[in-house]
Every structure is written in C-alpha cells, then in structure tokens.
C-alpha atoms as a PDB file:
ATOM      1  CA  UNK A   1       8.148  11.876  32.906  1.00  0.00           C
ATOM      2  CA  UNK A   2       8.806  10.593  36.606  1.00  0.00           C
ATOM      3  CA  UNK A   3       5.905   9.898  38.904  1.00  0.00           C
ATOM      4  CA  UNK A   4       6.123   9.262  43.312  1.00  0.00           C
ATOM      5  CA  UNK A   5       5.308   5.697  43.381  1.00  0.00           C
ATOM      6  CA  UNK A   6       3.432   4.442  46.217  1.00  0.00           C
ATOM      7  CA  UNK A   7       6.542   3.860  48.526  1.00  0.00           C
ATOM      8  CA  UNK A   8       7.766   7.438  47.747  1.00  0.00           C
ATOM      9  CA  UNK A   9      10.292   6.527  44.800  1.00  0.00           C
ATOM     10  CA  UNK A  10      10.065   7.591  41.809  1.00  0.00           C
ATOM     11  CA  UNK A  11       8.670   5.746  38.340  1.00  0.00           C
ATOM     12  CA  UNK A  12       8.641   6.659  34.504  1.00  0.00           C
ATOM     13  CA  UNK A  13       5.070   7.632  34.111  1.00  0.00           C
ATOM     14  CA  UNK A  14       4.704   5.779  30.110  1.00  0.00           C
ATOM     15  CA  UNK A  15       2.020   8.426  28.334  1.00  0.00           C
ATOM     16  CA  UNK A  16      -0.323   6.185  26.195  1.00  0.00           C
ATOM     17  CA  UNK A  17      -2.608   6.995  22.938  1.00  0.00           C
ATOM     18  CA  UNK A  18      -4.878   4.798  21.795  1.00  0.00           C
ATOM     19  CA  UNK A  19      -6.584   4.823  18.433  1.00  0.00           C
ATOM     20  CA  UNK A  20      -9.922   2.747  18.445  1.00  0.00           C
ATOM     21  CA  UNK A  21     -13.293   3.460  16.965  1.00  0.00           C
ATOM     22  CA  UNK A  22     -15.165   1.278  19.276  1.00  0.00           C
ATOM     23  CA  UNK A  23     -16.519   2.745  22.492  1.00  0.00           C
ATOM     24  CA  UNK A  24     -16.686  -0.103  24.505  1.00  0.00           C
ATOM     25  CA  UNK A  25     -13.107  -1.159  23.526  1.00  0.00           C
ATOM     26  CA  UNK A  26     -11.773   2.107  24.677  1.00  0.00           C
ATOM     27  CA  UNK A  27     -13.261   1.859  28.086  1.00  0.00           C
ATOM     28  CA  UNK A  28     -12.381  -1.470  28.655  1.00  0.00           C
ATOM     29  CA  UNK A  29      -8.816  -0.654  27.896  1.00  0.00           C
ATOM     30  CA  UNK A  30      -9.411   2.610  30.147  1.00  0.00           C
ATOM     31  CA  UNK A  31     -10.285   0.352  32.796  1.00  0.00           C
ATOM     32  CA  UNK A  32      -7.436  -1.776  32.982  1.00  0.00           C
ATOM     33  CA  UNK A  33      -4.742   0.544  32.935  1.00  0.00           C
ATOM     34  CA  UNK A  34      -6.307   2.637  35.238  1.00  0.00           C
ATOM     35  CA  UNK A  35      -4.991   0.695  38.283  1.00  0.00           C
ATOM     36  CA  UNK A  36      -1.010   0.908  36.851  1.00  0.00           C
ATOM     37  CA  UNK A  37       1.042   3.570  38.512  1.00  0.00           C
ATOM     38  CA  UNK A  38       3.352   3.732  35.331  1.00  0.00           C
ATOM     39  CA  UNK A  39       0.741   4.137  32.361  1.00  0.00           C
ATOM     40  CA  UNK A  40      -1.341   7.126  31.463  1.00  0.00           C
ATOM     41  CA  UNK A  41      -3.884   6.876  28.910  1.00  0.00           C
ATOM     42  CA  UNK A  42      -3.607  10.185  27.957  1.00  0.00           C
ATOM     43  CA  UNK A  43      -5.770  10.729  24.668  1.00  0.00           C
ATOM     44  CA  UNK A  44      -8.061   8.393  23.078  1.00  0.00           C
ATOM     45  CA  UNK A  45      -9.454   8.621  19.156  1.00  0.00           C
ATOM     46  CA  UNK A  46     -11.264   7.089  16.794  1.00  0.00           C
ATOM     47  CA  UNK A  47      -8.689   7.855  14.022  1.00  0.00           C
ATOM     48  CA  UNK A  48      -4.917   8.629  13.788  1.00  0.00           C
ATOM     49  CA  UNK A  49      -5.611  12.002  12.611  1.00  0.00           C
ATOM     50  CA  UNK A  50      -7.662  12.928  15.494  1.00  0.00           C
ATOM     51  CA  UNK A  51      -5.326  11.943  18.119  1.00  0.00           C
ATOM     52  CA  UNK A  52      -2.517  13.357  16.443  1.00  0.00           C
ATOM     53  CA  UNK A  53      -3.947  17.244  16.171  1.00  0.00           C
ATOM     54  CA  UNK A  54      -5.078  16.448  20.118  1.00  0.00           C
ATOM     55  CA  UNK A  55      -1.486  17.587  20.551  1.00  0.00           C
ATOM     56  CA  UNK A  56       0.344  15.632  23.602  1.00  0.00           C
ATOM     57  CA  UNK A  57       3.431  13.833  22.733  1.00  0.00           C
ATOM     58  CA  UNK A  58       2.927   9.807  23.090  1.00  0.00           C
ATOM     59  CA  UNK A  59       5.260   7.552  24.455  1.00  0.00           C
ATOM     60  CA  UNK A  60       3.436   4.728  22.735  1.00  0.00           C
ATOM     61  CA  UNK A  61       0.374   4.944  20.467  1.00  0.00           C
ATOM     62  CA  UNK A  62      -2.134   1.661  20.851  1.00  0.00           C
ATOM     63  CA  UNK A  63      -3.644   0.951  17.573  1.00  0.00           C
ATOM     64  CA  UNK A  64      -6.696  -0.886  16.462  1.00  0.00           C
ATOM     65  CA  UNK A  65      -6.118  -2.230  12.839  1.00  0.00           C
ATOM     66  CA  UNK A  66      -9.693  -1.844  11.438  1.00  0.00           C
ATOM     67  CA  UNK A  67     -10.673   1.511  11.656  1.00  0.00           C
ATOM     68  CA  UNK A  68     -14.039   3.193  10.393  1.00  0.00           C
ATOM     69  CA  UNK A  69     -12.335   5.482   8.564  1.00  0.00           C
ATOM     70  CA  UNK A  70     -11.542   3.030   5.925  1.00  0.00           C
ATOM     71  CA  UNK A  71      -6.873   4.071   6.512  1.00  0.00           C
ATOM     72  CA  UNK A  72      -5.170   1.321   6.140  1.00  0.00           C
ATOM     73  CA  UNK A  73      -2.404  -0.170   8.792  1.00  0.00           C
ATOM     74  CA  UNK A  74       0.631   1.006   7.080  1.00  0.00           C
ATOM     75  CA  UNK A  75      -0.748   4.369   6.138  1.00  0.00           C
ATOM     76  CA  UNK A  76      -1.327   4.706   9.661  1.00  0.00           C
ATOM     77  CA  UNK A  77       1.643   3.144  11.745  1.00  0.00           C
ATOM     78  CA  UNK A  78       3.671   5.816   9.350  1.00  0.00           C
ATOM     79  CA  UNK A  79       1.971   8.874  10.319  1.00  0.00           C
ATOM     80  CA  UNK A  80       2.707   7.793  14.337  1.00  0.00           C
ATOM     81  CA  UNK A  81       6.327   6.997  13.371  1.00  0.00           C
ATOM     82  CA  UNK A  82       6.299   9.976  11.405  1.00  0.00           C
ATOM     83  CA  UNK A  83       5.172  11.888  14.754  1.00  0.00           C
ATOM     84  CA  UNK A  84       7.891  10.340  16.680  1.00  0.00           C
ATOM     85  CA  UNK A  85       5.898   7.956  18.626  1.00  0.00           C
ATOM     86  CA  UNK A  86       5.943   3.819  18.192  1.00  0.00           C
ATOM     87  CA  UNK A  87       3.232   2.032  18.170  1.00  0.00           C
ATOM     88  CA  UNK A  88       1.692  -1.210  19.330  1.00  0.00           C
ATOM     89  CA  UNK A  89      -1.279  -3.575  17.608  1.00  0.00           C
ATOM     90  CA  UNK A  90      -4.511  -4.015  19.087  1.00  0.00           C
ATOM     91  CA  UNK A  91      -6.767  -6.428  17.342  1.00  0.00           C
ATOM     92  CA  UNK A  92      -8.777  -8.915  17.223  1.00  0.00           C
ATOM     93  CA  UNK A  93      -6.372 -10.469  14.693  1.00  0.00           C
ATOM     94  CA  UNK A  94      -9.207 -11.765  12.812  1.00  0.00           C
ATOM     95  CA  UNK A  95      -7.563 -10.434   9.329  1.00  0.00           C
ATOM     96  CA  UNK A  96      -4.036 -11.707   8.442  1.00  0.00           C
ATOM     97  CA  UNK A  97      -3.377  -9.098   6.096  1.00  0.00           C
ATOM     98  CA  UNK A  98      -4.155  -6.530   8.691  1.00  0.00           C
ATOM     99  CA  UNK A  99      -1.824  -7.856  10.830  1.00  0.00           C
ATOM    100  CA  UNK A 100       1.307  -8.619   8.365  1.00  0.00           C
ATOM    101  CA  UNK A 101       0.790  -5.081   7.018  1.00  0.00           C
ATOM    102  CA  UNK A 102       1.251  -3.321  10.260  1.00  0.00           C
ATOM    103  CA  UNK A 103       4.213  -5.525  10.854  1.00  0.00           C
ATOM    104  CA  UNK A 104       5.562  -5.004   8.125  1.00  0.00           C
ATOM    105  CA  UNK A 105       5.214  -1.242   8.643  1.00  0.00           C
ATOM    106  CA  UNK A 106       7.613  -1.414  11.847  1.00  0.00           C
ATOM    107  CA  UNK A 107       5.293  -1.831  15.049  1.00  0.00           C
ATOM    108  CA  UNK A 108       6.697  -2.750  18.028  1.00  0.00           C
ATOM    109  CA  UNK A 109       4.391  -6.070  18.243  1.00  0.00           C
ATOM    110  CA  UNK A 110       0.817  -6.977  18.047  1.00  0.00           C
ATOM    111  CA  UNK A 111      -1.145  -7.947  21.404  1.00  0.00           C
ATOM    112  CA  UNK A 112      -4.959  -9.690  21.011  1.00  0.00           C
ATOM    113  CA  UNK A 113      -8.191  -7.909  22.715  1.00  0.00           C
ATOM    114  CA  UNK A 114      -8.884 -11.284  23.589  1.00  0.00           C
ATOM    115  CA  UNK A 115      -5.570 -11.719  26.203  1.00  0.00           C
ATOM    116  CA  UNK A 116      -5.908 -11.949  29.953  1.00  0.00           C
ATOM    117  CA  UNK A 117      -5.480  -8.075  31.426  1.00  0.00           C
ATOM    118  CA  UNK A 118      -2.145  -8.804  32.839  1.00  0.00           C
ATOM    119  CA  UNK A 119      -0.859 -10.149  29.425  1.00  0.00           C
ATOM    120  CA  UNK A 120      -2.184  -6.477  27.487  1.00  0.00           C
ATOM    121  CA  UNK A 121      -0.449  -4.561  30.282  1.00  0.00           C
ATOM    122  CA  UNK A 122       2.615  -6.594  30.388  1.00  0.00           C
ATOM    123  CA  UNK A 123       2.483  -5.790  26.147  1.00  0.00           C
ATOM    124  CA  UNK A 124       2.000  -1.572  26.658  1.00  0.00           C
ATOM    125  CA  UNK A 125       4.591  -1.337  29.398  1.00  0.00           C
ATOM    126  CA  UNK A 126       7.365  -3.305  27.230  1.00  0.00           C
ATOM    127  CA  UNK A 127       6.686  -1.560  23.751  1.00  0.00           C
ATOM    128  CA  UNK A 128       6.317   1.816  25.819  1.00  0.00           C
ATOM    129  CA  UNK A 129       9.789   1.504  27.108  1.00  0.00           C
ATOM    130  CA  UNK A 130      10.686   0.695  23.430  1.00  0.00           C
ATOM    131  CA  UNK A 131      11.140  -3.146  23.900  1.00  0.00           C
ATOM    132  CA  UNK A 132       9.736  -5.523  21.369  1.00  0.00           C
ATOM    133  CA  UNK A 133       6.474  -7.562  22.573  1.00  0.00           C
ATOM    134  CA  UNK A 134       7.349 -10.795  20.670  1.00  0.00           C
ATOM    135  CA  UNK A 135       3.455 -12.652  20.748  1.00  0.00           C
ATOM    136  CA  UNK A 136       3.103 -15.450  18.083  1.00  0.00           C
ATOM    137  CA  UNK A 137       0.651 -13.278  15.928  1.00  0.00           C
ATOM    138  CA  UNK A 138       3.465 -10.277  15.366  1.00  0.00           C
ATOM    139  CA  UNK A 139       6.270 -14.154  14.981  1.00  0.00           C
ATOM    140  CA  UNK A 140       3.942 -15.205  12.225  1.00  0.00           C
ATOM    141  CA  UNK A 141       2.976 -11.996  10.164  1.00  0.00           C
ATOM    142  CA  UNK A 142       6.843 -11.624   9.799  1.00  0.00           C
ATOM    143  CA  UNK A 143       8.036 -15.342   9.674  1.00  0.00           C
ATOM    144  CA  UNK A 144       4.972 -16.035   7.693  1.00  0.00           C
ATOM    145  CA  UNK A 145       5.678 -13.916   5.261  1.00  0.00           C
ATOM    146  CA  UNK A 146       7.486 -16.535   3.357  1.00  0.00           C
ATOM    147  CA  UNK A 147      11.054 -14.627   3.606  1.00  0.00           C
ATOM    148  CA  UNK A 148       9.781 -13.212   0.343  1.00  0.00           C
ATOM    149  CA  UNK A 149      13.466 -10.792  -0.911  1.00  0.00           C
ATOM    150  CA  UNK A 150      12.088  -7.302  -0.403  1.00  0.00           C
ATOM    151  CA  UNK A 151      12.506  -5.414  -3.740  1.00  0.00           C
ATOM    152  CA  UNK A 152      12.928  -1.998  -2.139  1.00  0.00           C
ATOM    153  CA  UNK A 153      10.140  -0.125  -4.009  1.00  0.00           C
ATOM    154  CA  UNK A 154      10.142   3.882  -3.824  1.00  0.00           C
ATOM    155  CA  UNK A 155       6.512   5.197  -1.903  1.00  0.00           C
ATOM    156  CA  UNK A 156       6.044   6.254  -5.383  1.00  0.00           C
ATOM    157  CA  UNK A 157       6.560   3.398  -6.959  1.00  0.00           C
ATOM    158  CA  UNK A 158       4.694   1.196  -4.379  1.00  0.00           C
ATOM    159  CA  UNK A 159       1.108   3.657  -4.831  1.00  0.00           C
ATOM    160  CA  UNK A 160       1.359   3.274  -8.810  1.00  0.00           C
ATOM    161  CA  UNK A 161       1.820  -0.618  -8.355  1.00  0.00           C
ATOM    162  CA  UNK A 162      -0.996  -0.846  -6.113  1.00  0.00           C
ATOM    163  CA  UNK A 163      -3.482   1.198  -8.350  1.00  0.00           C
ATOM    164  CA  UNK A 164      -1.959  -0.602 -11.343  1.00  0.00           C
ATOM    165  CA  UNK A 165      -2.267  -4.270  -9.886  1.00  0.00           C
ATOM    166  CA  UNK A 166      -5.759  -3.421  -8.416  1.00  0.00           C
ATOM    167  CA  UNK A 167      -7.058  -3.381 -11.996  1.00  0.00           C
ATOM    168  CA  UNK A 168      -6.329   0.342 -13.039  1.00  0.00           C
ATOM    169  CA  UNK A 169      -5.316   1.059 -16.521  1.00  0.00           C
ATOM    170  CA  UNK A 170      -2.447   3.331 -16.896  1.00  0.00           C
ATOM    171  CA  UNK A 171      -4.190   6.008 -18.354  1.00  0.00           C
ATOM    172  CA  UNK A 172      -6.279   6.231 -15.328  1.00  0.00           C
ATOM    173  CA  UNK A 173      -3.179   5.336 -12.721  1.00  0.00           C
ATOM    174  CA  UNK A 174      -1.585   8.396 -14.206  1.00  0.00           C
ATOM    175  CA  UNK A 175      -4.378  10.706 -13.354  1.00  0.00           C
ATOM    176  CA  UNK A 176      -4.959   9.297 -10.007  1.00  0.00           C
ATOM    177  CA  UNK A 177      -1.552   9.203  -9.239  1.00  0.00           C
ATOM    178  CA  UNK A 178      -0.625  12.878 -10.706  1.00  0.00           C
ATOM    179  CA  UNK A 179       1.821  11.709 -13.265  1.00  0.00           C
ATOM    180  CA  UNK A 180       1.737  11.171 -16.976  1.00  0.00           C
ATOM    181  CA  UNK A 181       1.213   8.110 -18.471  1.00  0.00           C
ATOM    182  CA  UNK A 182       4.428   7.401 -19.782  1.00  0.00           C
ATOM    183  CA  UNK A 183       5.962   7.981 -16.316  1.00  0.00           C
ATOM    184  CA  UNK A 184       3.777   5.783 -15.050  1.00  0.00           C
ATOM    185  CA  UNK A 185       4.774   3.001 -17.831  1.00  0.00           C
ATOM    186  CA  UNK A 186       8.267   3.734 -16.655  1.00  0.00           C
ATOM    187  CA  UNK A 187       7.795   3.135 -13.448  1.00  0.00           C
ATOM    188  CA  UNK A 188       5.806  -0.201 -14.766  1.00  0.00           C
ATOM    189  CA  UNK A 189       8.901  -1.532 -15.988  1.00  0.00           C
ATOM    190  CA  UNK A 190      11.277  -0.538 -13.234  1.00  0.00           C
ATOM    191  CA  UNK A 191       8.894  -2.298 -10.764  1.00  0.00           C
ATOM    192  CA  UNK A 192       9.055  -4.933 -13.148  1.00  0.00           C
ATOM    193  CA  UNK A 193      12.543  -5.253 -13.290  1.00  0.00           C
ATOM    194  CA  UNK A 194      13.021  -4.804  -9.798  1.00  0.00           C
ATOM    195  CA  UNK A 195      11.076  -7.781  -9.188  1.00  0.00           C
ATOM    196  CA  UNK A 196      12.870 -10.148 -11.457  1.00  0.00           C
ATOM    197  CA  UNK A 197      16.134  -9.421 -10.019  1.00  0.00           C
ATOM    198  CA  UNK A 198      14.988 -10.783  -6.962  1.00  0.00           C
ATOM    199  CA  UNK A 199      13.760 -13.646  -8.030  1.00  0.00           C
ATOM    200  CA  UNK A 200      10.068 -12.933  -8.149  1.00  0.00           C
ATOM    201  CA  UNK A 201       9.160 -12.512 -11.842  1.00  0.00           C
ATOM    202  CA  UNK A 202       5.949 -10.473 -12.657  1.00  0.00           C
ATOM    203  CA  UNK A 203       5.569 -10.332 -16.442  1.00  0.00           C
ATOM    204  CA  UNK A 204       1.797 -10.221 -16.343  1.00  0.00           C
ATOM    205  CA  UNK A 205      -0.819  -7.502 -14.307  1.00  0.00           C
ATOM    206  CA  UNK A 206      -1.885 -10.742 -12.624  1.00  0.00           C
ATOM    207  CA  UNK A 207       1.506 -11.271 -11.935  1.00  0.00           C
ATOM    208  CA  UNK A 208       1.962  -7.745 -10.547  1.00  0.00           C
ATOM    209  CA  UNK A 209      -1.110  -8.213  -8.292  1.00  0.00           C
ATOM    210  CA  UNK A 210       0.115 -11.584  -6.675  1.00  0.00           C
ATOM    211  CA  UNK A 211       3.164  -9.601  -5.867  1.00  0.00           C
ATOM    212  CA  UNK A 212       1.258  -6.647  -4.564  1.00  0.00           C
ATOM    213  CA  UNK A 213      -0.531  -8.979  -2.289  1.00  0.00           C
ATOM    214  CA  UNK A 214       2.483 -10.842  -1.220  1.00  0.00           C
ATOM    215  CA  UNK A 215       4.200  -7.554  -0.156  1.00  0.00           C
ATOM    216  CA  UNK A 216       1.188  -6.110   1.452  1.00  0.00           C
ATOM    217  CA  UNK A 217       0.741  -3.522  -0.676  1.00  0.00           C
ATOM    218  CA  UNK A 218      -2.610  -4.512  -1.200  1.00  0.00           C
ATOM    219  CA  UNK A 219      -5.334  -6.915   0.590  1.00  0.00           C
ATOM    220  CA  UNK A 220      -5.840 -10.516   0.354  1.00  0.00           C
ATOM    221  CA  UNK A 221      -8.950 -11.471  -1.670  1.00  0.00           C
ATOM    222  CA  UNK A 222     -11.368 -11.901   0.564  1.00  0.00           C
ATOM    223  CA  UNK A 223     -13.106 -15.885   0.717  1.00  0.00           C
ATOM    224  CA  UNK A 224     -16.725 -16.044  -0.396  1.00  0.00           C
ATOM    225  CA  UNK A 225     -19.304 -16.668   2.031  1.00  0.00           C
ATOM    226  CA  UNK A 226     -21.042 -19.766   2.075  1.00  0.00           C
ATOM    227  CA  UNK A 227     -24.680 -19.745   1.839  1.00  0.00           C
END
C-alpha cells in the first residue's frame, strides 16, 4: 500500500501486527511508531490467535516471546508464516531458549525492548520490507546453536519426541498423541536412528531429552533459585 509522503511523493505504507500481552509494552511501541510515515500499527493482541481472526493482512507481525497464554515461540511464528505474514522478535531476551526457538522457527531477526527507539524502528522497517535484521541476539541463537546436524524430524515425529523425552511413557504418548503405542515405538526408533546417523547418538530417554533440548524442541531446565 502507497501513502503521499510529506513532500507529495509517494511511500510503501508497511502494515504492522503486534502480539504482546503487556499493556504498557503495546503503548510504548504505539508511541514510537506513531511519528513514522511508513509504519501502521494496524492491530494489536495479546495472543496470535486473536490477531489473526482480527482479519487485516500484516506486512510484518511483531512478536513478544513470552506470552500469557502459555504457546510457545515456534508454535506461534508457524501460525504467522502459515498466514503469510513474517515476523519479527520482541523481547526482553531474558530466556535463551525463547529466543533460539523462534530463530530456529524462521523469524526475520530478534530486536530487544530495551534498544534506543531509532534502533526498534530501524528493526520493523527492514524485516517489514522482508530484509533480515541481523542483531547479535538473533547471530547467537543460530551460531550458538553449536552447528548441531539437523536430523530432519517429521512435525509428527518431533511432538511424540517431545512428550516422550519430557518423561511420558509410551503408553501415555500414544494417547496424547492419538496414535497407538506401537506406532509410537516406531517412531521411537526412527527418531532414534535418525539421530545416530548424524552423529548425535541417543540410546537412552535421557539421551532423547538432551537432544530434545538441543534442538529446541523442548525448554532448557530452568536454574534453581538461590535462597
């Protein structure tokens, strides 16, 4: 969509989303766009859901990674991409995992709440126009993800490893999962075997879990607190 600039030419007008469950977030980013000619935050939800049956077409969906609703990153990055918009990370970054999942998931980059407002407006113009915004958090939840081989798991595959490695029996996997047990033992050992051909053995369920972890499939164990 084109726009009359203030010297009478014309500029692509960038329709923004932004999924954020925090009110004062929202307005803050509200606030700081409102003064660019080029971006229009159009909608604004707490969840991906909601802003998705609001109806308008995005050019770029901002996400928060910690949502109330308890979705996680990827879940959610793949319902925007699955609605034909891209998306860009807001965070706080305070949660590795968080992070590496979404970029792992395909986001365009991942820009701090904490940046100057020039730097987080700089970020939403670039990834609305489909560019990459290359920030060292979205440089380190890829290059920090120790060039692990990716052992190109099925979706189906990837939700019966995650119940499985998160302490599920099988038994219970299958009914969770809507399979029957011995598909789920099947799919057991293909993940298995999957793994070993590239190099990253899992014989064990504690095995499985590192792996799980590793690939973002599910969280990091989260540190005790100190008393």
């Amino acid at each position: 969509m084109s726009a009359e600039g203030d010297s009478g030419g014309q500029i692509d007008l960038r329709r923004i989303g932004l999924v954020e469950d925090h009110e004062s977030v929202a307005v803050g980013l509200r606030a700081i766009l409102s003064g660019e000619a080029d971006l229009d935050l159009v909608a604004v939800a707490a969840t991906v859901d909601d802003l998705l049956a609001g109806g308008p077409a995005f050019d770029l969906v901002v996400l928060d990674l910690r949502l109330g609703d308890g979705s996680s990153p990827r879940s959610n990055v793949e319902k925007l991409h699955a609605a034909g918009t891209q998306v860009l990370v807001y965070t706080g970054a305070e949660n590795p995992f968080l992070v590496r999942s979404a970029a792992r998931a395909g986001v365009l980059g991942v820009v701090r709440k904490s940046e100057p407002a020039a730097a987080i407006v700089s970020a939403i113009r670039r990834a609305a126009a489909g560019g990459q915004v290359v920030t060292t958090d979205w440089a380190a939840a890829i290059d920090g993800d120790p060039q692990l081989p990716d052992v190109g798991l099925s979706p189906r595959q990837r939700e019966v490893l995650a119940l499985y490695a998160s302490g599920e029996k099988a038994a219970r996997v299958a009914r969770l999962a809507g399979l029957s047990e011995q598909t789920v033992n099947d799919y057991l050992v293909r993940i298995r075997n999957k793994y070993a051909e590239a190099g990253r053995p899992a014989p064990t369920k504690t095995d499985l879990y590192k792996r799980a972890v590793e690939d973002g499939w599910l969280p990091m164990p989260e540190l005790p607190h100190q008393t």
